[in-house]
C-alpha atoms as a PDB file:
ATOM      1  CA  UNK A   1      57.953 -13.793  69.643  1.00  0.00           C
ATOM      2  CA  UNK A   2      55.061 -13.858  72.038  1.00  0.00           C
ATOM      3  CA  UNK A   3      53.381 -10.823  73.025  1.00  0.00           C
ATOM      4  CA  UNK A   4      52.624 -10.146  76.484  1.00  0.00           C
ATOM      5  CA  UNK A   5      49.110  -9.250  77.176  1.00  0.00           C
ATOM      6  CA  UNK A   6      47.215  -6.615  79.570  1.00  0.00           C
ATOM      7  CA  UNK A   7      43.863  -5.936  80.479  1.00  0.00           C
ATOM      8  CA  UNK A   8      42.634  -2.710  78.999  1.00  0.00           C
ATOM      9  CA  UNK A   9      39.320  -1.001  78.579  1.00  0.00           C
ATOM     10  CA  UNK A  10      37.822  -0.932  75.022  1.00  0.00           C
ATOM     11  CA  UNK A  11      34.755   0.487  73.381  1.00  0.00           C
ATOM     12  CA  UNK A  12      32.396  -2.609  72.143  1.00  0.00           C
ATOM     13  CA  UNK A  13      31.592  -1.651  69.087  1.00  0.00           C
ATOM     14  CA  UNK A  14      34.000   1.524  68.644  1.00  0.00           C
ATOM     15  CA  UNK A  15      31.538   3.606  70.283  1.00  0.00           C
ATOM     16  CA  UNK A  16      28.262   3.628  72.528  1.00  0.00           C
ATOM     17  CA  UNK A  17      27.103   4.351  75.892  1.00  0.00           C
ATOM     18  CA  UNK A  18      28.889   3.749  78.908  1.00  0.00           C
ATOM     19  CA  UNK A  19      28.024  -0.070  79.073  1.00  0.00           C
ATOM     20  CA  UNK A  20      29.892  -0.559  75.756  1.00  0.00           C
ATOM     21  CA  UNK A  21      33.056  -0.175  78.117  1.00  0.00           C
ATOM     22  CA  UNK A  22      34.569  -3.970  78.241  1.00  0.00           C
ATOM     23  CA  UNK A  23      37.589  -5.311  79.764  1.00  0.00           C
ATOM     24  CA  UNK A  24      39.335  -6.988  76.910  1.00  0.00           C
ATOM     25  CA  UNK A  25      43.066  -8.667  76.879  1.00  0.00           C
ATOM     26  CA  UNK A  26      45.309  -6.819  74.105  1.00  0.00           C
ATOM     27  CA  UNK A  27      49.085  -6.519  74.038  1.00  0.00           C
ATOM     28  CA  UNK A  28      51.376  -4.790  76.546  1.00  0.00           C
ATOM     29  CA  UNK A  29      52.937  -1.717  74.619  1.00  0.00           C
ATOM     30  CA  UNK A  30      56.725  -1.293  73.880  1.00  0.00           C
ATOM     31  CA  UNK A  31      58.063   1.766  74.091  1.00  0.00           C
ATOM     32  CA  UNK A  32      60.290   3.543  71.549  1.00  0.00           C
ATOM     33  CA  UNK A  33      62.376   6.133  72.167  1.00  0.00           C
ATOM     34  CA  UNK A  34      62.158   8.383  74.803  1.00  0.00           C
ATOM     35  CA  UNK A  35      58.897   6.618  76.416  1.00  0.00           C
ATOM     36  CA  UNK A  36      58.307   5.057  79.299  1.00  0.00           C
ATOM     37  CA  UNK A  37      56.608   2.126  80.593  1.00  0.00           C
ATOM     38  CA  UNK A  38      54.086   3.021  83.068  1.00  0.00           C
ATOM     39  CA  UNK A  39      52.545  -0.133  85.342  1.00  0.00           C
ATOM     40  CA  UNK A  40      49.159   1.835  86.199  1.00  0.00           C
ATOM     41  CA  UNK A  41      47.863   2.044  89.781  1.00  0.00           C
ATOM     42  CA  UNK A  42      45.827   4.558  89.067  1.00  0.00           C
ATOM     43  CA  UNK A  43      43.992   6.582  86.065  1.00  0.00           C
ATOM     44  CA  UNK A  44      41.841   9.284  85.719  1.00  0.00           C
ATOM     45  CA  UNK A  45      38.177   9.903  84.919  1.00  0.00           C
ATOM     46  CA  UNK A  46      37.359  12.984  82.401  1.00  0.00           C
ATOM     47  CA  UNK A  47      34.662  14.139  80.409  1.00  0.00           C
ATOM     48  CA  UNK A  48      36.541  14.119  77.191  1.00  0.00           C
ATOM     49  CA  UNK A  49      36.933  10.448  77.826  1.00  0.00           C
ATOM     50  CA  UNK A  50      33.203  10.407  77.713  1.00  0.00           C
ATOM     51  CA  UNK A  51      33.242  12.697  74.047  1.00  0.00           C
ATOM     52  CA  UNK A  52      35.310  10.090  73.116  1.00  0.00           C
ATOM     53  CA  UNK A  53      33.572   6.895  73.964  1.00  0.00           C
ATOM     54  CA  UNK A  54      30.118   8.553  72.076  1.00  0.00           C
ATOM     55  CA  UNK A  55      32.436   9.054  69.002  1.00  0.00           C
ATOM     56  CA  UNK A  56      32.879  12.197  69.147  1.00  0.00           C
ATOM     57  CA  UNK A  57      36.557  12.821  70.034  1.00  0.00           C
ATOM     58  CA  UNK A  58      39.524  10.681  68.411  1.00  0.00           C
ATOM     59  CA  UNK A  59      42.583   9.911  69.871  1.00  0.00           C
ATOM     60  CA  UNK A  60      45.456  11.776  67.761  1.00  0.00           C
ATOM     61  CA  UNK A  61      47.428   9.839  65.599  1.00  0.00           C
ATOM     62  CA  UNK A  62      49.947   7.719  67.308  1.00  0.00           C
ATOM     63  CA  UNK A  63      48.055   7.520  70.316  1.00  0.00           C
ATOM     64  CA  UNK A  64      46.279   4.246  71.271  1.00  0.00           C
ATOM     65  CA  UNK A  65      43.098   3.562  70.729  1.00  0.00           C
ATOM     66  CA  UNK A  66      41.870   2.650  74.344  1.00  0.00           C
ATOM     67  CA  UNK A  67      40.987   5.468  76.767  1.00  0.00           C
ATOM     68  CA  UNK A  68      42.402   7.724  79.275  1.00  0.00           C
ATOM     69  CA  UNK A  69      44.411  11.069  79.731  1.00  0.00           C
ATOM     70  CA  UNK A  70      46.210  10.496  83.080  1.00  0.00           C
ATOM     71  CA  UNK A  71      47.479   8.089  85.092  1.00  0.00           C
ATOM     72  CA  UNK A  72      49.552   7.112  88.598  1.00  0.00           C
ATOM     73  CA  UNK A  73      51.793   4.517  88.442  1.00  0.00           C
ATOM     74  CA  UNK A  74      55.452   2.960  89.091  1.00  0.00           C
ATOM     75  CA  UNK A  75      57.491   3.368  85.945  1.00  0.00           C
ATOM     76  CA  UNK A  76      58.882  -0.314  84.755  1.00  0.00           C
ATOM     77  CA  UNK A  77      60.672   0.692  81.521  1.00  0.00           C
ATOM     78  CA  UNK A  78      62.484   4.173  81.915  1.00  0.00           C
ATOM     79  CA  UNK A  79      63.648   7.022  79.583  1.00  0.00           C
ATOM     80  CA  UNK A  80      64.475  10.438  79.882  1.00  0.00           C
ATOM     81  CA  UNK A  81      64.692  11.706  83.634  1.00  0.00           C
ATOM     82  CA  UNK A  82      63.194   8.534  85.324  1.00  0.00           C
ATOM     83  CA  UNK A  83      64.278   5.396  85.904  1.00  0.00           C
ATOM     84  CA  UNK A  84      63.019   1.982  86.996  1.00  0.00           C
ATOM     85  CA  UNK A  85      60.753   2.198  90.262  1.00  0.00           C
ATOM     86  CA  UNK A  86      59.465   6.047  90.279  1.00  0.00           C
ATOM     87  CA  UNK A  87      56.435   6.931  91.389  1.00  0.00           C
ATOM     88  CA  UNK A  88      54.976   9.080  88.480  1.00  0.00           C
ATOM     89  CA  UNK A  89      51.851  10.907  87.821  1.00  0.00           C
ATOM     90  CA  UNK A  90      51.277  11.614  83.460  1.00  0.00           C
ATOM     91  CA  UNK A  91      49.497  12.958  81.131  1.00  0.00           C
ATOM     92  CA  UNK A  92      48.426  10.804  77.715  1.00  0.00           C
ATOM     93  CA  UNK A  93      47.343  11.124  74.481  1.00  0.00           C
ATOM     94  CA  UNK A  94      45.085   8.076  75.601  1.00  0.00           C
ATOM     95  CA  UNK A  95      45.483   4.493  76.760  1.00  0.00           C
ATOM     96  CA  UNK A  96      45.717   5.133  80.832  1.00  0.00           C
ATOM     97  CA  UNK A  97      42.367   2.663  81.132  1.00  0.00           C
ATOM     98  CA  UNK A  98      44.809  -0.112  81.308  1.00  0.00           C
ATOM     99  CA  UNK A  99      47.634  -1.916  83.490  1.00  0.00           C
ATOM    100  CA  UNK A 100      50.105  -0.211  81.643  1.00  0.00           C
ATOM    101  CA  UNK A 101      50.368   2.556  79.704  1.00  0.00           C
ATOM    102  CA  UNK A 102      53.061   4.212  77.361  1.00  0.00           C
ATOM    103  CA  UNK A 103      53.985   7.726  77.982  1.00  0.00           C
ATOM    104  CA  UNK A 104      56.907  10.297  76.343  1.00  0.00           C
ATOM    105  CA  UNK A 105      58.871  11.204  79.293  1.00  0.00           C
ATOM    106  CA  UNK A 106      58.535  14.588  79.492  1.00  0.00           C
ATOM    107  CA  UNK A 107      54.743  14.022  80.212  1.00  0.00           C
ATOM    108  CA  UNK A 108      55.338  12.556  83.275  1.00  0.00           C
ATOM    109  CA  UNK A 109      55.841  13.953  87.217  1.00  0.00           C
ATOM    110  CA  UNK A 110      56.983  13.272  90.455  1.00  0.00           C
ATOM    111  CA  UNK A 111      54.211  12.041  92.373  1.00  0.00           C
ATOM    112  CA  UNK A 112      54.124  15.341  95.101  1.00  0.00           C
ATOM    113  CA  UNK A 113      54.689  13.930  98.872  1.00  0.00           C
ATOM    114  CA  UNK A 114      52.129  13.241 100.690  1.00  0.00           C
ATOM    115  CA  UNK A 115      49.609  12.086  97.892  1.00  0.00           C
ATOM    116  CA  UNK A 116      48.152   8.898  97.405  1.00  0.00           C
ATOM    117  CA  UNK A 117      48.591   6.787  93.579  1.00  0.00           C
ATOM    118  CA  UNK A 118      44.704   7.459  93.430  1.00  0.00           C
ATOM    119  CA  UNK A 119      45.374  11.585  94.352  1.00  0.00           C
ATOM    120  CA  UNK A 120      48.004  11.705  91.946  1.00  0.00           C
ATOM    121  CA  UNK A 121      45.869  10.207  88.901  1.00  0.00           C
ATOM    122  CA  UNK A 122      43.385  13.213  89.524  1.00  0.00           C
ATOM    123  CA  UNK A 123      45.814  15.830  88.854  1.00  0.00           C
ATOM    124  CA  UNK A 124      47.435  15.603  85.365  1.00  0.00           C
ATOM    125  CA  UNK A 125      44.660  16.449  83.293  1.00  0.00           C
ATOM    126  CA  UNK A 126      42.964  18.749  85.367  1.00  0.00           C
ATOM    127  CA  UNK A 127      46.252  20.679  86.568  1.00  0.00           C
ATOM    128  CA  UNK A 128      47.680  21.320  82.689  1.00  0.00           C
ATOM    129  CA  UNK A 129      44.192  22.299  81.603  1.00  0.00           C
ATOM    130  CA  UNK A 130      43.139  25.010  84.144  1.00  0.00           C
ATOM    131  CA  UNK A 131      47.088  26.133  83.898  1.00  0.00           C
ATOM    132  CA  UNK A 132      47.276  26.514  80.332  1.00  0.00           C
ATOM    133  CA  UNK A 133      43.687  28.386  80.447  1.00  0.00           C
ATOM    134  CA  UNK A 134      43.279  30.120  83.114  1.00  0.00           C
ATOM    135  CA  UNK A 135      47.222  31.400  83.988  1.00  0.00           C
ATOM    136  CA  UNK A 136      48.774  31.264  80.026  1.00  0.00           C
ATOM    137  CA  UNK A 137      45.766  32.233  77.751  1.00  0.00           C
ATOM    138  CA  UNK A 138      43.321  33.703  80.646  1.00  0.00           C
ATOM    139  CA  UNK A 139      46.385  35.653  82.025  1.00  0.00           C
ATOM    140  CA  UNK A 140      45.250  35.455  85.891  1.00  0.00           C
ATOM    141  CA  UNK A 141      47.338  37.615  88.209  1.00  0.00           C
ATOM    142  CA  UNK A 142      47.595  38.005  92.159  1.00  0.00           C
ATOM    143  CA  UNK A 143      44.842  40.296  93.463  1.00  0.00           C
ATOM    144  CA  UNK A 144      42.482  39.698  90.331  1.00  0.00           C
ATOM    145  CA  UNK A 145      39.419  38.261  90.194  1.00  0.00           C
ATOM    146  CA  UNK A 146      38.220  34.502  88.851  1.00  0.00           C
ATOM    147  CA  UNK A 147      35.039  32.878  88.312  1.00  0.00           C
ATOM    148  CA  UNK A 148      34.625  29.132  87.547  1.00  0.00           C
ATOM    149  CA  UNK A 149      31.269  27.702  85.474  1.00  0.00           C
ATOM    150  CA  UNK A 150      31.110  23.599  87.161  1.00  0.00           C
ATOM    151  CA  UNK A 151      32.646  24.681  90.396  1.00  0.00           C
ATOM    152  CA  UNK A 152      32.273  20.912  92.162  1.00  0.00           C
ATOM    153  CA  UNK A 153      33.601  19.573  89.254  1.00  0.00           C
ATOM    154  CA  UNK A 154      37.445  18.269  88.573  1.00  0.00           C
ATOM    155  CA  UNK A 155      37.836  20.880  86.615  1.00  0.00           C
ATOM    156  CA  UNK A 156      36.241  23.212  88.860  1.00  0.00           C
ATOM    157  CA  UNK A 157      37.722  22.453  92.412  1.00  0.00           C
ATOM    158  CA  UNK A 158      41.405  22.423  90.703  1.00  0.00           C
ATOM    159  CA  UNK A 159      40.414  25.560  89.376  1.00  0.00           C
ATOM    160  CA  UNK A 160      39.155  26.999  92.607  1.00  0.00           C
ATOM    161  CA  UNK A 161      42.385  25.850  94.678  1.00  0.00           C
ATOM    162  CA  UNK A 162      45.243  26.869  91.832  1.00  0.00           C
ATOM    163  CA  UNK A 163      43.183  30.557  91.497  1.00  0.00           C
ATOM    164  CA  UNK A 164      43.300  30.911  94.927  1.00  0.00           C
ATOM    165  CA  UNK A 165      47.254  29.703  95.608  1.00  0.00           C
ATOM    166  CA  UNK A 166      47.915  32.391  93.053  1.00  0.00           C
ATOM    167  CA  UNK A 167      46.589  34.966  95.528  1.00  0.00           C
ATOM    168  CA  UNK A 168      43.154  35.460  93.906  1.00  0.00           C
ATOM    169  CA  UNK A 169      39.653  36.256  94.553  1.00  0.00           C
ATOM    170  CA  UNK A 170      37.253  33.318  93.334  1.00  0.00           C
ATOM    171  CA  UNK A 171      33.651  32.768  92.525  1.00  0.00           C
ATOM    172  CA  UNK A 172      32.434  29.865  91.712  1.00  0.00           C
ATOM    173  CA  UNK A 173      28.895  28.535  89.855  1.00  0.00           C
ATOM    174  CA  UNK A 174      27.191  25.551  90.531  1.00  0.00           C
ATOM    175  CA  UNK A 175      23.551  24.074  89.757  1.00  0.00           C
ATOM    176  CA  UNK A 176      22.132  23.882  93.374  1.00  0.00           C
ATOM    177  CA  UNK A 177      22.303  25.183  96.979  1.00  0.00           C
ATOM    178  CA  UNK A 178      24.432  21.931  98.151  1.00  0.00           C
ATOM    179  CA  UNK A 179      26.991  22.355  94.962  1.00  0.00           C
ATOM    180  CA  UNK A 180      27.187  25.845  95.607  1.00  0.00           C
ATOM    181  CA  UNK A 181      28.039  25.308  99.266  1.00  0.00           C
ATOM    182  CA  UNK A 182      30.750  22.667  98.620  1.00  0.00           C
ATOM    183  CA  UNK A 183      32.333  25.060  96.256  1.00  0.00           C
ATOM    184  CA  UNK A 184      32.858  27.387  99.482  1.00  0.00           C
ATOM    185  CA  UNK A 185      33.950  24.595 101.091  1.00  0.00           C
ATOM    186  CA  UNK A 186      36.924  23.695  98.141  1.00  0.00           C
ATOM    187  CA  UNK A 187      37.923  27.875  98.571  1.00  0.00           C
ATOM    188  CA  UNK A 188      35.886  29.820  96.743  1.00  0.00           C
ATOM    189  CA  UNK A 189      35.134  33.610  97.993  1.00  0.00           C
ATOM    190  CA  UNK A 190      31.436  33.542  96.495  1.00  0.00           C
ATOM    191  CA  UNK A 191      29.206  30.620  95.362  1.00  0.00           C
ATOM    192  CA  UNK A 192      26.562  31.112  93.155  1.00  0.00           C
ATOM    193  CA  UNK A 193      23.675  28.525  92.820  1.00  0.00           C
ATOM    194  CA  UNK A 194      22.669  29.190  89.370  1.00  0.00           C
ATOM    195  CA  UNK A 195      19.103  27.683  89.465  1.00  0.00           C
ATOM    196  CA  UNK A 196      18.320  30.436  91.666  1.00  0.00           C
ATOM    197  CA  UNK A 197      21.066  33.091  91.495  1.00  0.00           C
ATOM    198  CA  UNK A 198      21.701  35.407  88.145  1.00  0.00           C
ATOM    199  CA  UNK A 199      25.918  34.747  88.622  1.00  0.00           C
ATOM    200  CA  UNK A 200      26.241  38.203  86.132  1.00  0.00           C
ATOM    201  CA  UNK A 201      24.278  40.187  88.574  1.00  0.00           C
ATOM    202  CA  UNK A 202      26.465  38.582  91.277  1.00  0.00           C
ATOM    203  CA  UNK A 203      29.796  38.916  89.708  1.00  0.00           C
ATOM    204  CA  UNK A 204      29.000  42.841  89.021  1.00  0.00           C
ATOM    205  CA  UNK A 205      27.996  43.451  92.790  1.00  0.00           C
ATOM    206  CA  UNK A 206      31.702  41.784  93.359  1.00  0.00           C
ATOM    207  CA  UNK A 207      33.234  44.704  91.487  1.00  0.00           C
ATOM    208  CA  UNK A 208      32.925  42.540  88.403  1.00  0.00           C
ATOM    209  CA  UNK A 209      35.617  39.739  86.977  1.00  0.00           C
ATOM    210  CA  UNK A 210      38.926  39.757  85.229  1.00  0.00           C
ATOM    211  CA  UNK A 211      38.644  36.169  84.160  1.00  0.00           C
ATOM    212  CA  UNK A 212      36.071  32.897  83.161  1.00  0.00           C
ATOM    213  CA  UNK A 213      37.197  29.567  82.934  1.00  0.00           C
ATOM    214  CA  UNK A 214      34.079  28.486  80.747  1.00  0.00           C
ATOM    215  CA  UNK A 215      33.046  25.167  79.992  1.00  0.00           C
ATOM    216  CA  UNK A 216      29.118  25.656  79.740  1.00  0.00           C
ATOM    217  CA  UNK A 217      28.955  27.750  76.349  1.00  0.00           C
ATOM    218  CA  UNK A 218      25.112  28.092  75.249  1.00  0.00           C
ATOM    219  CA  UNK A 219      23.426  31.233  77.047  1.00  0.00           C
ATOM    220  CA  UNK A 220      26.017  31.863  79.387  1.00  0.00           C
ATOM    221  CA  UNK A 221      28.094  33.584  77.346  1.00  0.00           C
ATOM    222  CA  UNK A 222      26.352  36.536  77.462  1.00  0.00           C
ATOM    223  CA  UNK A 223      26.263  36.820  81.125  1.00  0.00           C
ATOM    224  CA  UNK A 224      29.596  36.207  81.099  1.00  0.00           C
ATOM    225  CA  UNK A 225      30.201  39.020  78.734  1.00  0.00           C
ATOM    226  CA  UNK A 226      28.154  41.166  81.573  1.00  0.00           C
ATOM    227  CA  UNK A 227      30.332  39.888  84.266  1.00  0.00           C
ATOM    228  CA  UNK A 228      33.526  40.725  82.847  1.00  0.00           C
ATOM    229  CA  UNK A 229      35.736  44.039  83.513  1.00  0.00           C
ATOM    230  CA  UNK A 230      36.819  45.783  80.713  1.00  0.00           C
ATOM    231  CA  UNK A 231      39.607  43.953  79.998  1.00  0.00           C
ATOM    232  CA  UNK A 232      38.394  40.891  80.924  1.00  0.00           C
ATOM    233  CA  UNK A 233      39.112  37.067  79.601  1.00  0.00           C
ATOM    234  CA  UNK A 234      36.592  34.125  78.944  1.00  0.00           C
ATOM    235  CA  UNK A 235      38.701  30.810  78.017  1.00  0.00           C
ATOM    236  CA  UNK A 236      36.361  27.936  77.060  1.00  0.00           C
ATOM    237  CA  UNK A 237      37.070  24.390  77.697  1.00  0.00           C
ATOM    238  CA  UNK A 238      33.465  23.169  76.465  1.00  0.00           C
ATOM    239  CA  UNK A 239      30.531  23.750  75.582  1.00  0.00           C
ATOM    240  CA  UNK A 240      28.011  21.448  77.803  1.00  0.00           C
ATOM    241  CA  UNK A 241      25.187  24.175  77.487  1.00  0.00           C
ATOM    242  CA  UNK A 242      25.396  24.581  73.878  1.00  0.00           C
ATOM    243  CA  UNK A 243      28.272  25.076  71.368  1.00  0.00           C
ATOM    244  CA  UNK A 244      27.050  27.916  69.316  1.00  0.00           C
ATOM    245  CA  UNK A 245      26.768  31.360  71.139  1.00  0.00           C
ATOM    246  CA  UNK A 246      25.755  34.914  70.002  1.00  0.00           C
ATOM    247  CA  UNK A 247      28.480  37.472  69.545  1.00  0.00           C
ATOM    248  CA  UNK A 248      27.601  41.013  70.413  1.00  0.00           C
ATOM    249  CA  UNK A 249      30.782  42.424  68.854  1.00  0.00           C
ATOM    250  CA  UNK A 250      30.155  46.244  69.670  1.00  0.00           C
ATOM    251  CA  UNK A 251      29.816  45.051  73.531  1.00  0.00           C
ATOM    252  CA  UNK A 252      33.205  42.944  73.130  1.00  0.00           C
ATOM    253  CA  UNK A 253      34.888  45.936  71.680  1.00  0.00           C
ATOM    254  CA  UNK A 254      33.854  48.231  74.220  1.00  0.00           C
ATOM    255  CA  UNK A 255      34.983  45.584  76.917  1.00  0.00           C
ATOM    256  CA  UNK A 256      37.925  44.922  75.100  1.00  0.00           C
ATOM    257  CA  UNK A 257      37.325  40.979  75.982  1.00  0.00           C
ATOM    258  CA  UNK A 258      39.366  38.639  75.227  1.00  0.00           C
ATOM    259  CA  UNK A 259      37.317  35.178  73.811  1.00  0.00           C
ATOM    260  CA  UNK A 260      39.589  32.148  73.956  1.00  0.00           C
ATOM    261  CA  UNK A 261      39.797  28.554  74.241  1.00  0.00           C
ATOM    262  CA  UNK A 262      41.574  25.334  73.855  1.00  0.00           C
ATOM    263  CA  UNK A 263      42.128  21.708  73.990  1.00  0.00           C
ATOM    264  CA  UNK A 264      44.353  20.020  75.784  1.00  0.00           C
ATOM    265  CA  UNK A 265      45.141  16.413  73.926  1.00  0.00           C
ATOM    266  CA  UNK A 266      45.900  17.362  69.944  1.00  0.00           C
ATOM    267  CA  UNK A 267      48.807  19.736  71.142  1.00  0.00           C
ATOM    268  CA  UNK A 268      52.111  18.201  69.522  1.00  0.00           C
ATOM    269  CA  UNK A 269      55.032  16.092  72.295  1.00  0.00           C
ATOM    270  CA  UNK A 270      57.104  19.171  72.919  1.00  0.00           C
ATOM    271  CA  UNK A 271      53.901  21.763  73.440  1.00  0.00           C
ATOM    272  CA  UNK A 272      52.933  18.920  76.282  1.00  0.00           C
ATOM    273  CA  UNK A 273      56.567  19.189  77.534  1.00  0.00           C
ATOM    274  CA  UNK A 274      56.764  22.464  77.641  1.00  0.00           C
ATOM    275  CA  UNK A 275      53.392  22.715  79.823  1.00  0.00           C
ATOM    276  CA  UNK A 276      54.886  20.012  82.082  1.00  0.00           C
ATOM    277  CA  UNK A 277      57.624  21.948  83.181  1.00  0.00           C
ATOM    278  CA  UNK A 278      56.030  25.052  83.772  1.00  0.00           C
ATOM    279  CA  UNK A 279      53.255  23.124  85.820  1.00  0.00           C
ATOM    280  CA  UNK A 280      55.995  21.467  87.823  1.00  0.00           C
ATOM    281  CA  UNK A 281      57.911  24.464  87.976  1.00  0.00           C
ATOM    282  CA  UNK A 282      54.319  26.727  89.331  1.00  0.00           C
ATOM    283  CA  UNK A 283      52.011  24.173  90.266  1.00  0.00           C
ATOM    284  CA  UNK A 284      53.982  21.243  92.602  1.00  0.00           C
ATOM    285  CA  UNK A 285      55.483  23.972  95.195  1.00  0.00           C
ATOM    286  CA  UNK A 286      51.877  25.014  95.499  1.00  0.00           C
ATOM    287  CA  UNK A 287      51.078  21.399  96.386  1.00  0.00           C
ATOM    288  CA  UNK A 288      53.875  20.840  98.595  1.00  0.00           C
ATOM    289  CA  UNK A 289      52.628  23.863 100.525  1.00  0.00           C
ATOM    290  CA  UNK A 290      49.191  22.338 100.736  1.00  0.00           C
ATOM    291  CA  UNK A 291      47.820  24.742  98.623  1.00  0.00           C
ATOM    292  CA  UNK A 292      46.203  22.282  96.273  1.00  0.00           C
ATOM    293  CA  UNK A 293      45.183  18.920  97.294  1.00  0.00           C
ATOM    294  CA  UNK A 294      42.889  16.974  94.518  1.00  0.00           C
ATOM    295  CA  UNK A 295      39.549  15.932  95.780  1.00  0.00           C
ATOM    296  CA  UNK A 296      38.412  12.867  94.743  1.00  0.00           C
ATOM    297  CA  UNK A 297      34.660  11.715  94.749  1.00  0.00           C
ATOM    298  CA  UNK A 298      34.806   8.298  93.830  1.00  0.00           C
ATOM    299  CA  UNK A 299      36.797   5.078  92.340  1.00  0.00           C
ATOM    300  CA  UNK A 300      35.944   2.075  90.764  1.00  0.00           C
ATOM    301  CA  UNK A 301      38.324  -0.843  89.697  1.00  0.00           C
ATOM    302  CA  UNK A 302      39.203  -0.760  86.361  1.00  0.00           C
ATOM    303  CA  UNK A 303      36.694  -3.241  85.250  1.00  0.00           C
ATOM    304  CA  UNK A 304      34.281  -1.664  85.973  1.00  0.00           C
ATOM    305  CA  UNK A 305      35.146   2.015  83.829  1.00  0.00           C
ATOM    306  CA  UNK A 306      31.205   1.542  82.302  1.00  0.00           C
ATOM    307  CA  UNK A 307      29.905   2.503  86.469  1.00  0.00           C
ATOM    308  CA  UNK A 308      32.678   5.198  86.463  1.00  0.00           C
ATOM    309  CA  UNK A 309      31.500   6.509  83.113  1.00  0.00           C
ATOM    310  CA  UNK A 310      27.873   6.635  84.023  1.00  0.00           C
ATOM    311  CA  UNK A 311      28.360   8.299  87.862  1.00  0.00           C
ATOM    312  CA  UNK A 312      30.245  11.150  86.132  1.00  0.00           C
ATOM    313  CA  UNK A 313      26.972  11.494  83.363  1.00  0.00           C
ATOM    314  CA  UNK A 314      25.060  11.386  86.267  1.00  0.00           C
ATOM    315  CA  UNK A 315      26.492  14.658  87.255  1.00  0.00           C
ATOM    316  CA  UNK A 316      26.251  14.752  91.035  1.00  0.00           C
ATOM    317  CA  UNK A 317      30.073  14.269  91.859  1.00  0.00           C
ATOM    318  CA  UNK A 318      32.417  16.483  94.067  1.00  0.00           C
ATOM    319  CA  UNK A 319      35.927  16.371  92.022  1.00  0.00           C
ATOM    320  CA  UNK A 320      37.550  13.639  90.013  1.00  0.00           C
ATOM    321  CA  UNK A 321      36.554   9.785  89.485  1.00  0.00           C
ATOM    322  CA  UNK A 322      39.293   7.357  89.494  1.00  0.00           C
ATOM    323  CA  UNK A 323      39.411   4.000  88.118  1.00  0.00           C
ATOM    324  CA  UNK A 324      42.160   1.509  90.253  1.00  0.00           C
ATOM    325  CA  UNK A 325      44.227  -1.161  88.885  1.00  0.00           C
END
């Protein structure tokens, strides 16, 4: 039988910089059970894409070799709750660089109203991770306090506008006075420009914080030990300022801090399904309300991912990069 084809983005060579990012014809997946078909308008830019195009981060077993953890799109072969003709946002375990991608079905979610395909590809990825961080393992509570590391980032504005619709104070970091003042901008109570500001010395002055969503690492971490109430969280996401850190146990004891972390793409079908309905079930009323709306710096057709790759390494974005089909 004769396989229908697709342009998808692969890695020339299995790995490299972002120029090794081709367009290359491969075949159209099938889904088994309880998949669905996904025609892409839409997918989503993230830094673990990057880890993985470098070498550094495999997909898990099962999931396609191509890249990309989210996508927008019209399902064309349905499963589960959806059928043919949905609008769906989802989150992969990779292959969303492409014109269609497979997904289990209870990955996917309405698109909210009022969002565009390219809004809706920012959100999957970004939404699950700061949930699953910052309200299951970071604990965050109306009337607490929250400070983001990479406030302009995807990451970081999501962060900003969930901690915020939960009813709490915010204070976000950012390298330089024009990051620092778009962060305000996005929601948060307090920006901190980091080349210039010490953001412990800050955060204490604020009556200190109750939780970190940390992807920095290196020699933040003891700051962010200093920032924290006793009591306090620090979930990590990564570690772009250095992987290895210093533990000062005696001052974690006497904080009684709590050190966490996670990823977001080796947890098994039904962990992801469980996180999808409690972000549809927390998350979408908030967007609905207008709460959250995903800000979105730049896109680039899907031909041209190695551009999309290489403006996120260049660091100076305001929220997520999306690639269009």
């Amino acid at each position: 039988m004769t396989q229908t084809l697709m342009t998808a983005i692969a890695i020339e060579g299995g790995h490299g910089p972002a120029e090794a990012l081709k367009a290359v014809q491969i075949a159209r997946p099938v889904p088994g059970p309880g998949q669905i078909l996904i025609k892409v308008e839409a997918a989503g830019i993230n830094r673990p894409d990057i880890l993985q195009r470098l070498g550094g981060y495999p997909p898990p077993a099962g999931s396609p070799d191509t890249m990309g953890l989210e996508v927008a799109g019209e399902v064309v072969m349905a499963a589960g709750r959806w059928k043919v003709g949905d609008k769906v946002c989802a989150l992969l375990g990779g292959g969303g660089y492409a014109e269609y991608a497979l997904c289990d079905a209870r990955h996917a979610l309405p698109i909210p109203a009022g969002l565009s395909m390219v809004e809706a590809a920012a959100l999957p990825e970004t939404v699950f991770t700061v949930f699953a961080n910052v309200f299951e393992h970071g604990a965050l509570k109306s009337g607490e306090t929250f400070m983001v590391h990479g406030a302009t980032s995807g990451i970081g504005t999501t962060a900003i506008q969930m901690a915020k619709a939960a009813g709490a104070k915010v204070i976000g970091t950012a390298r330089g006075a024009a990051k620092a003042a778009e962060a305000l901008k996005v929601g948060a109570d307090v920006a901190v420009d980091t080349t210039t500001q010490d953001f412990a010395e800050i955060a204490k002055a604020e009556g200190g914080v109750d939780v970190i969503l940390e992807m920095v690492g290196g020699d933040y971490f003891l700051k962010d030990l200093d920032s924290l109430k006793t009591g306090g969280r620090i979930a990590f996401i990564a570690s772009l300022g250095g992987a290895e850190v210093a533990l000062p146990i005696f001052r974690v004891m006497m904080k009684r801090a709590v050190i966490t972390g996670s990823t977001l793409r080796p947890r098994d079908n039904d962990e992801k399904a469980r996180l999808a309905a409690a972000v549809e079930a927390t998350v979408w009323p908030w967007i609905a309300a207008g709460k959250i709306r995903p800000l979105v710096d730049a896109t680039f057709p899907l031909a041209q991912a190695g551009k999309a790759h290489a403006h996120l390494e260049a660091g100076a974005h305001l929220g997520k990069i999306v690639l269009t089909v």
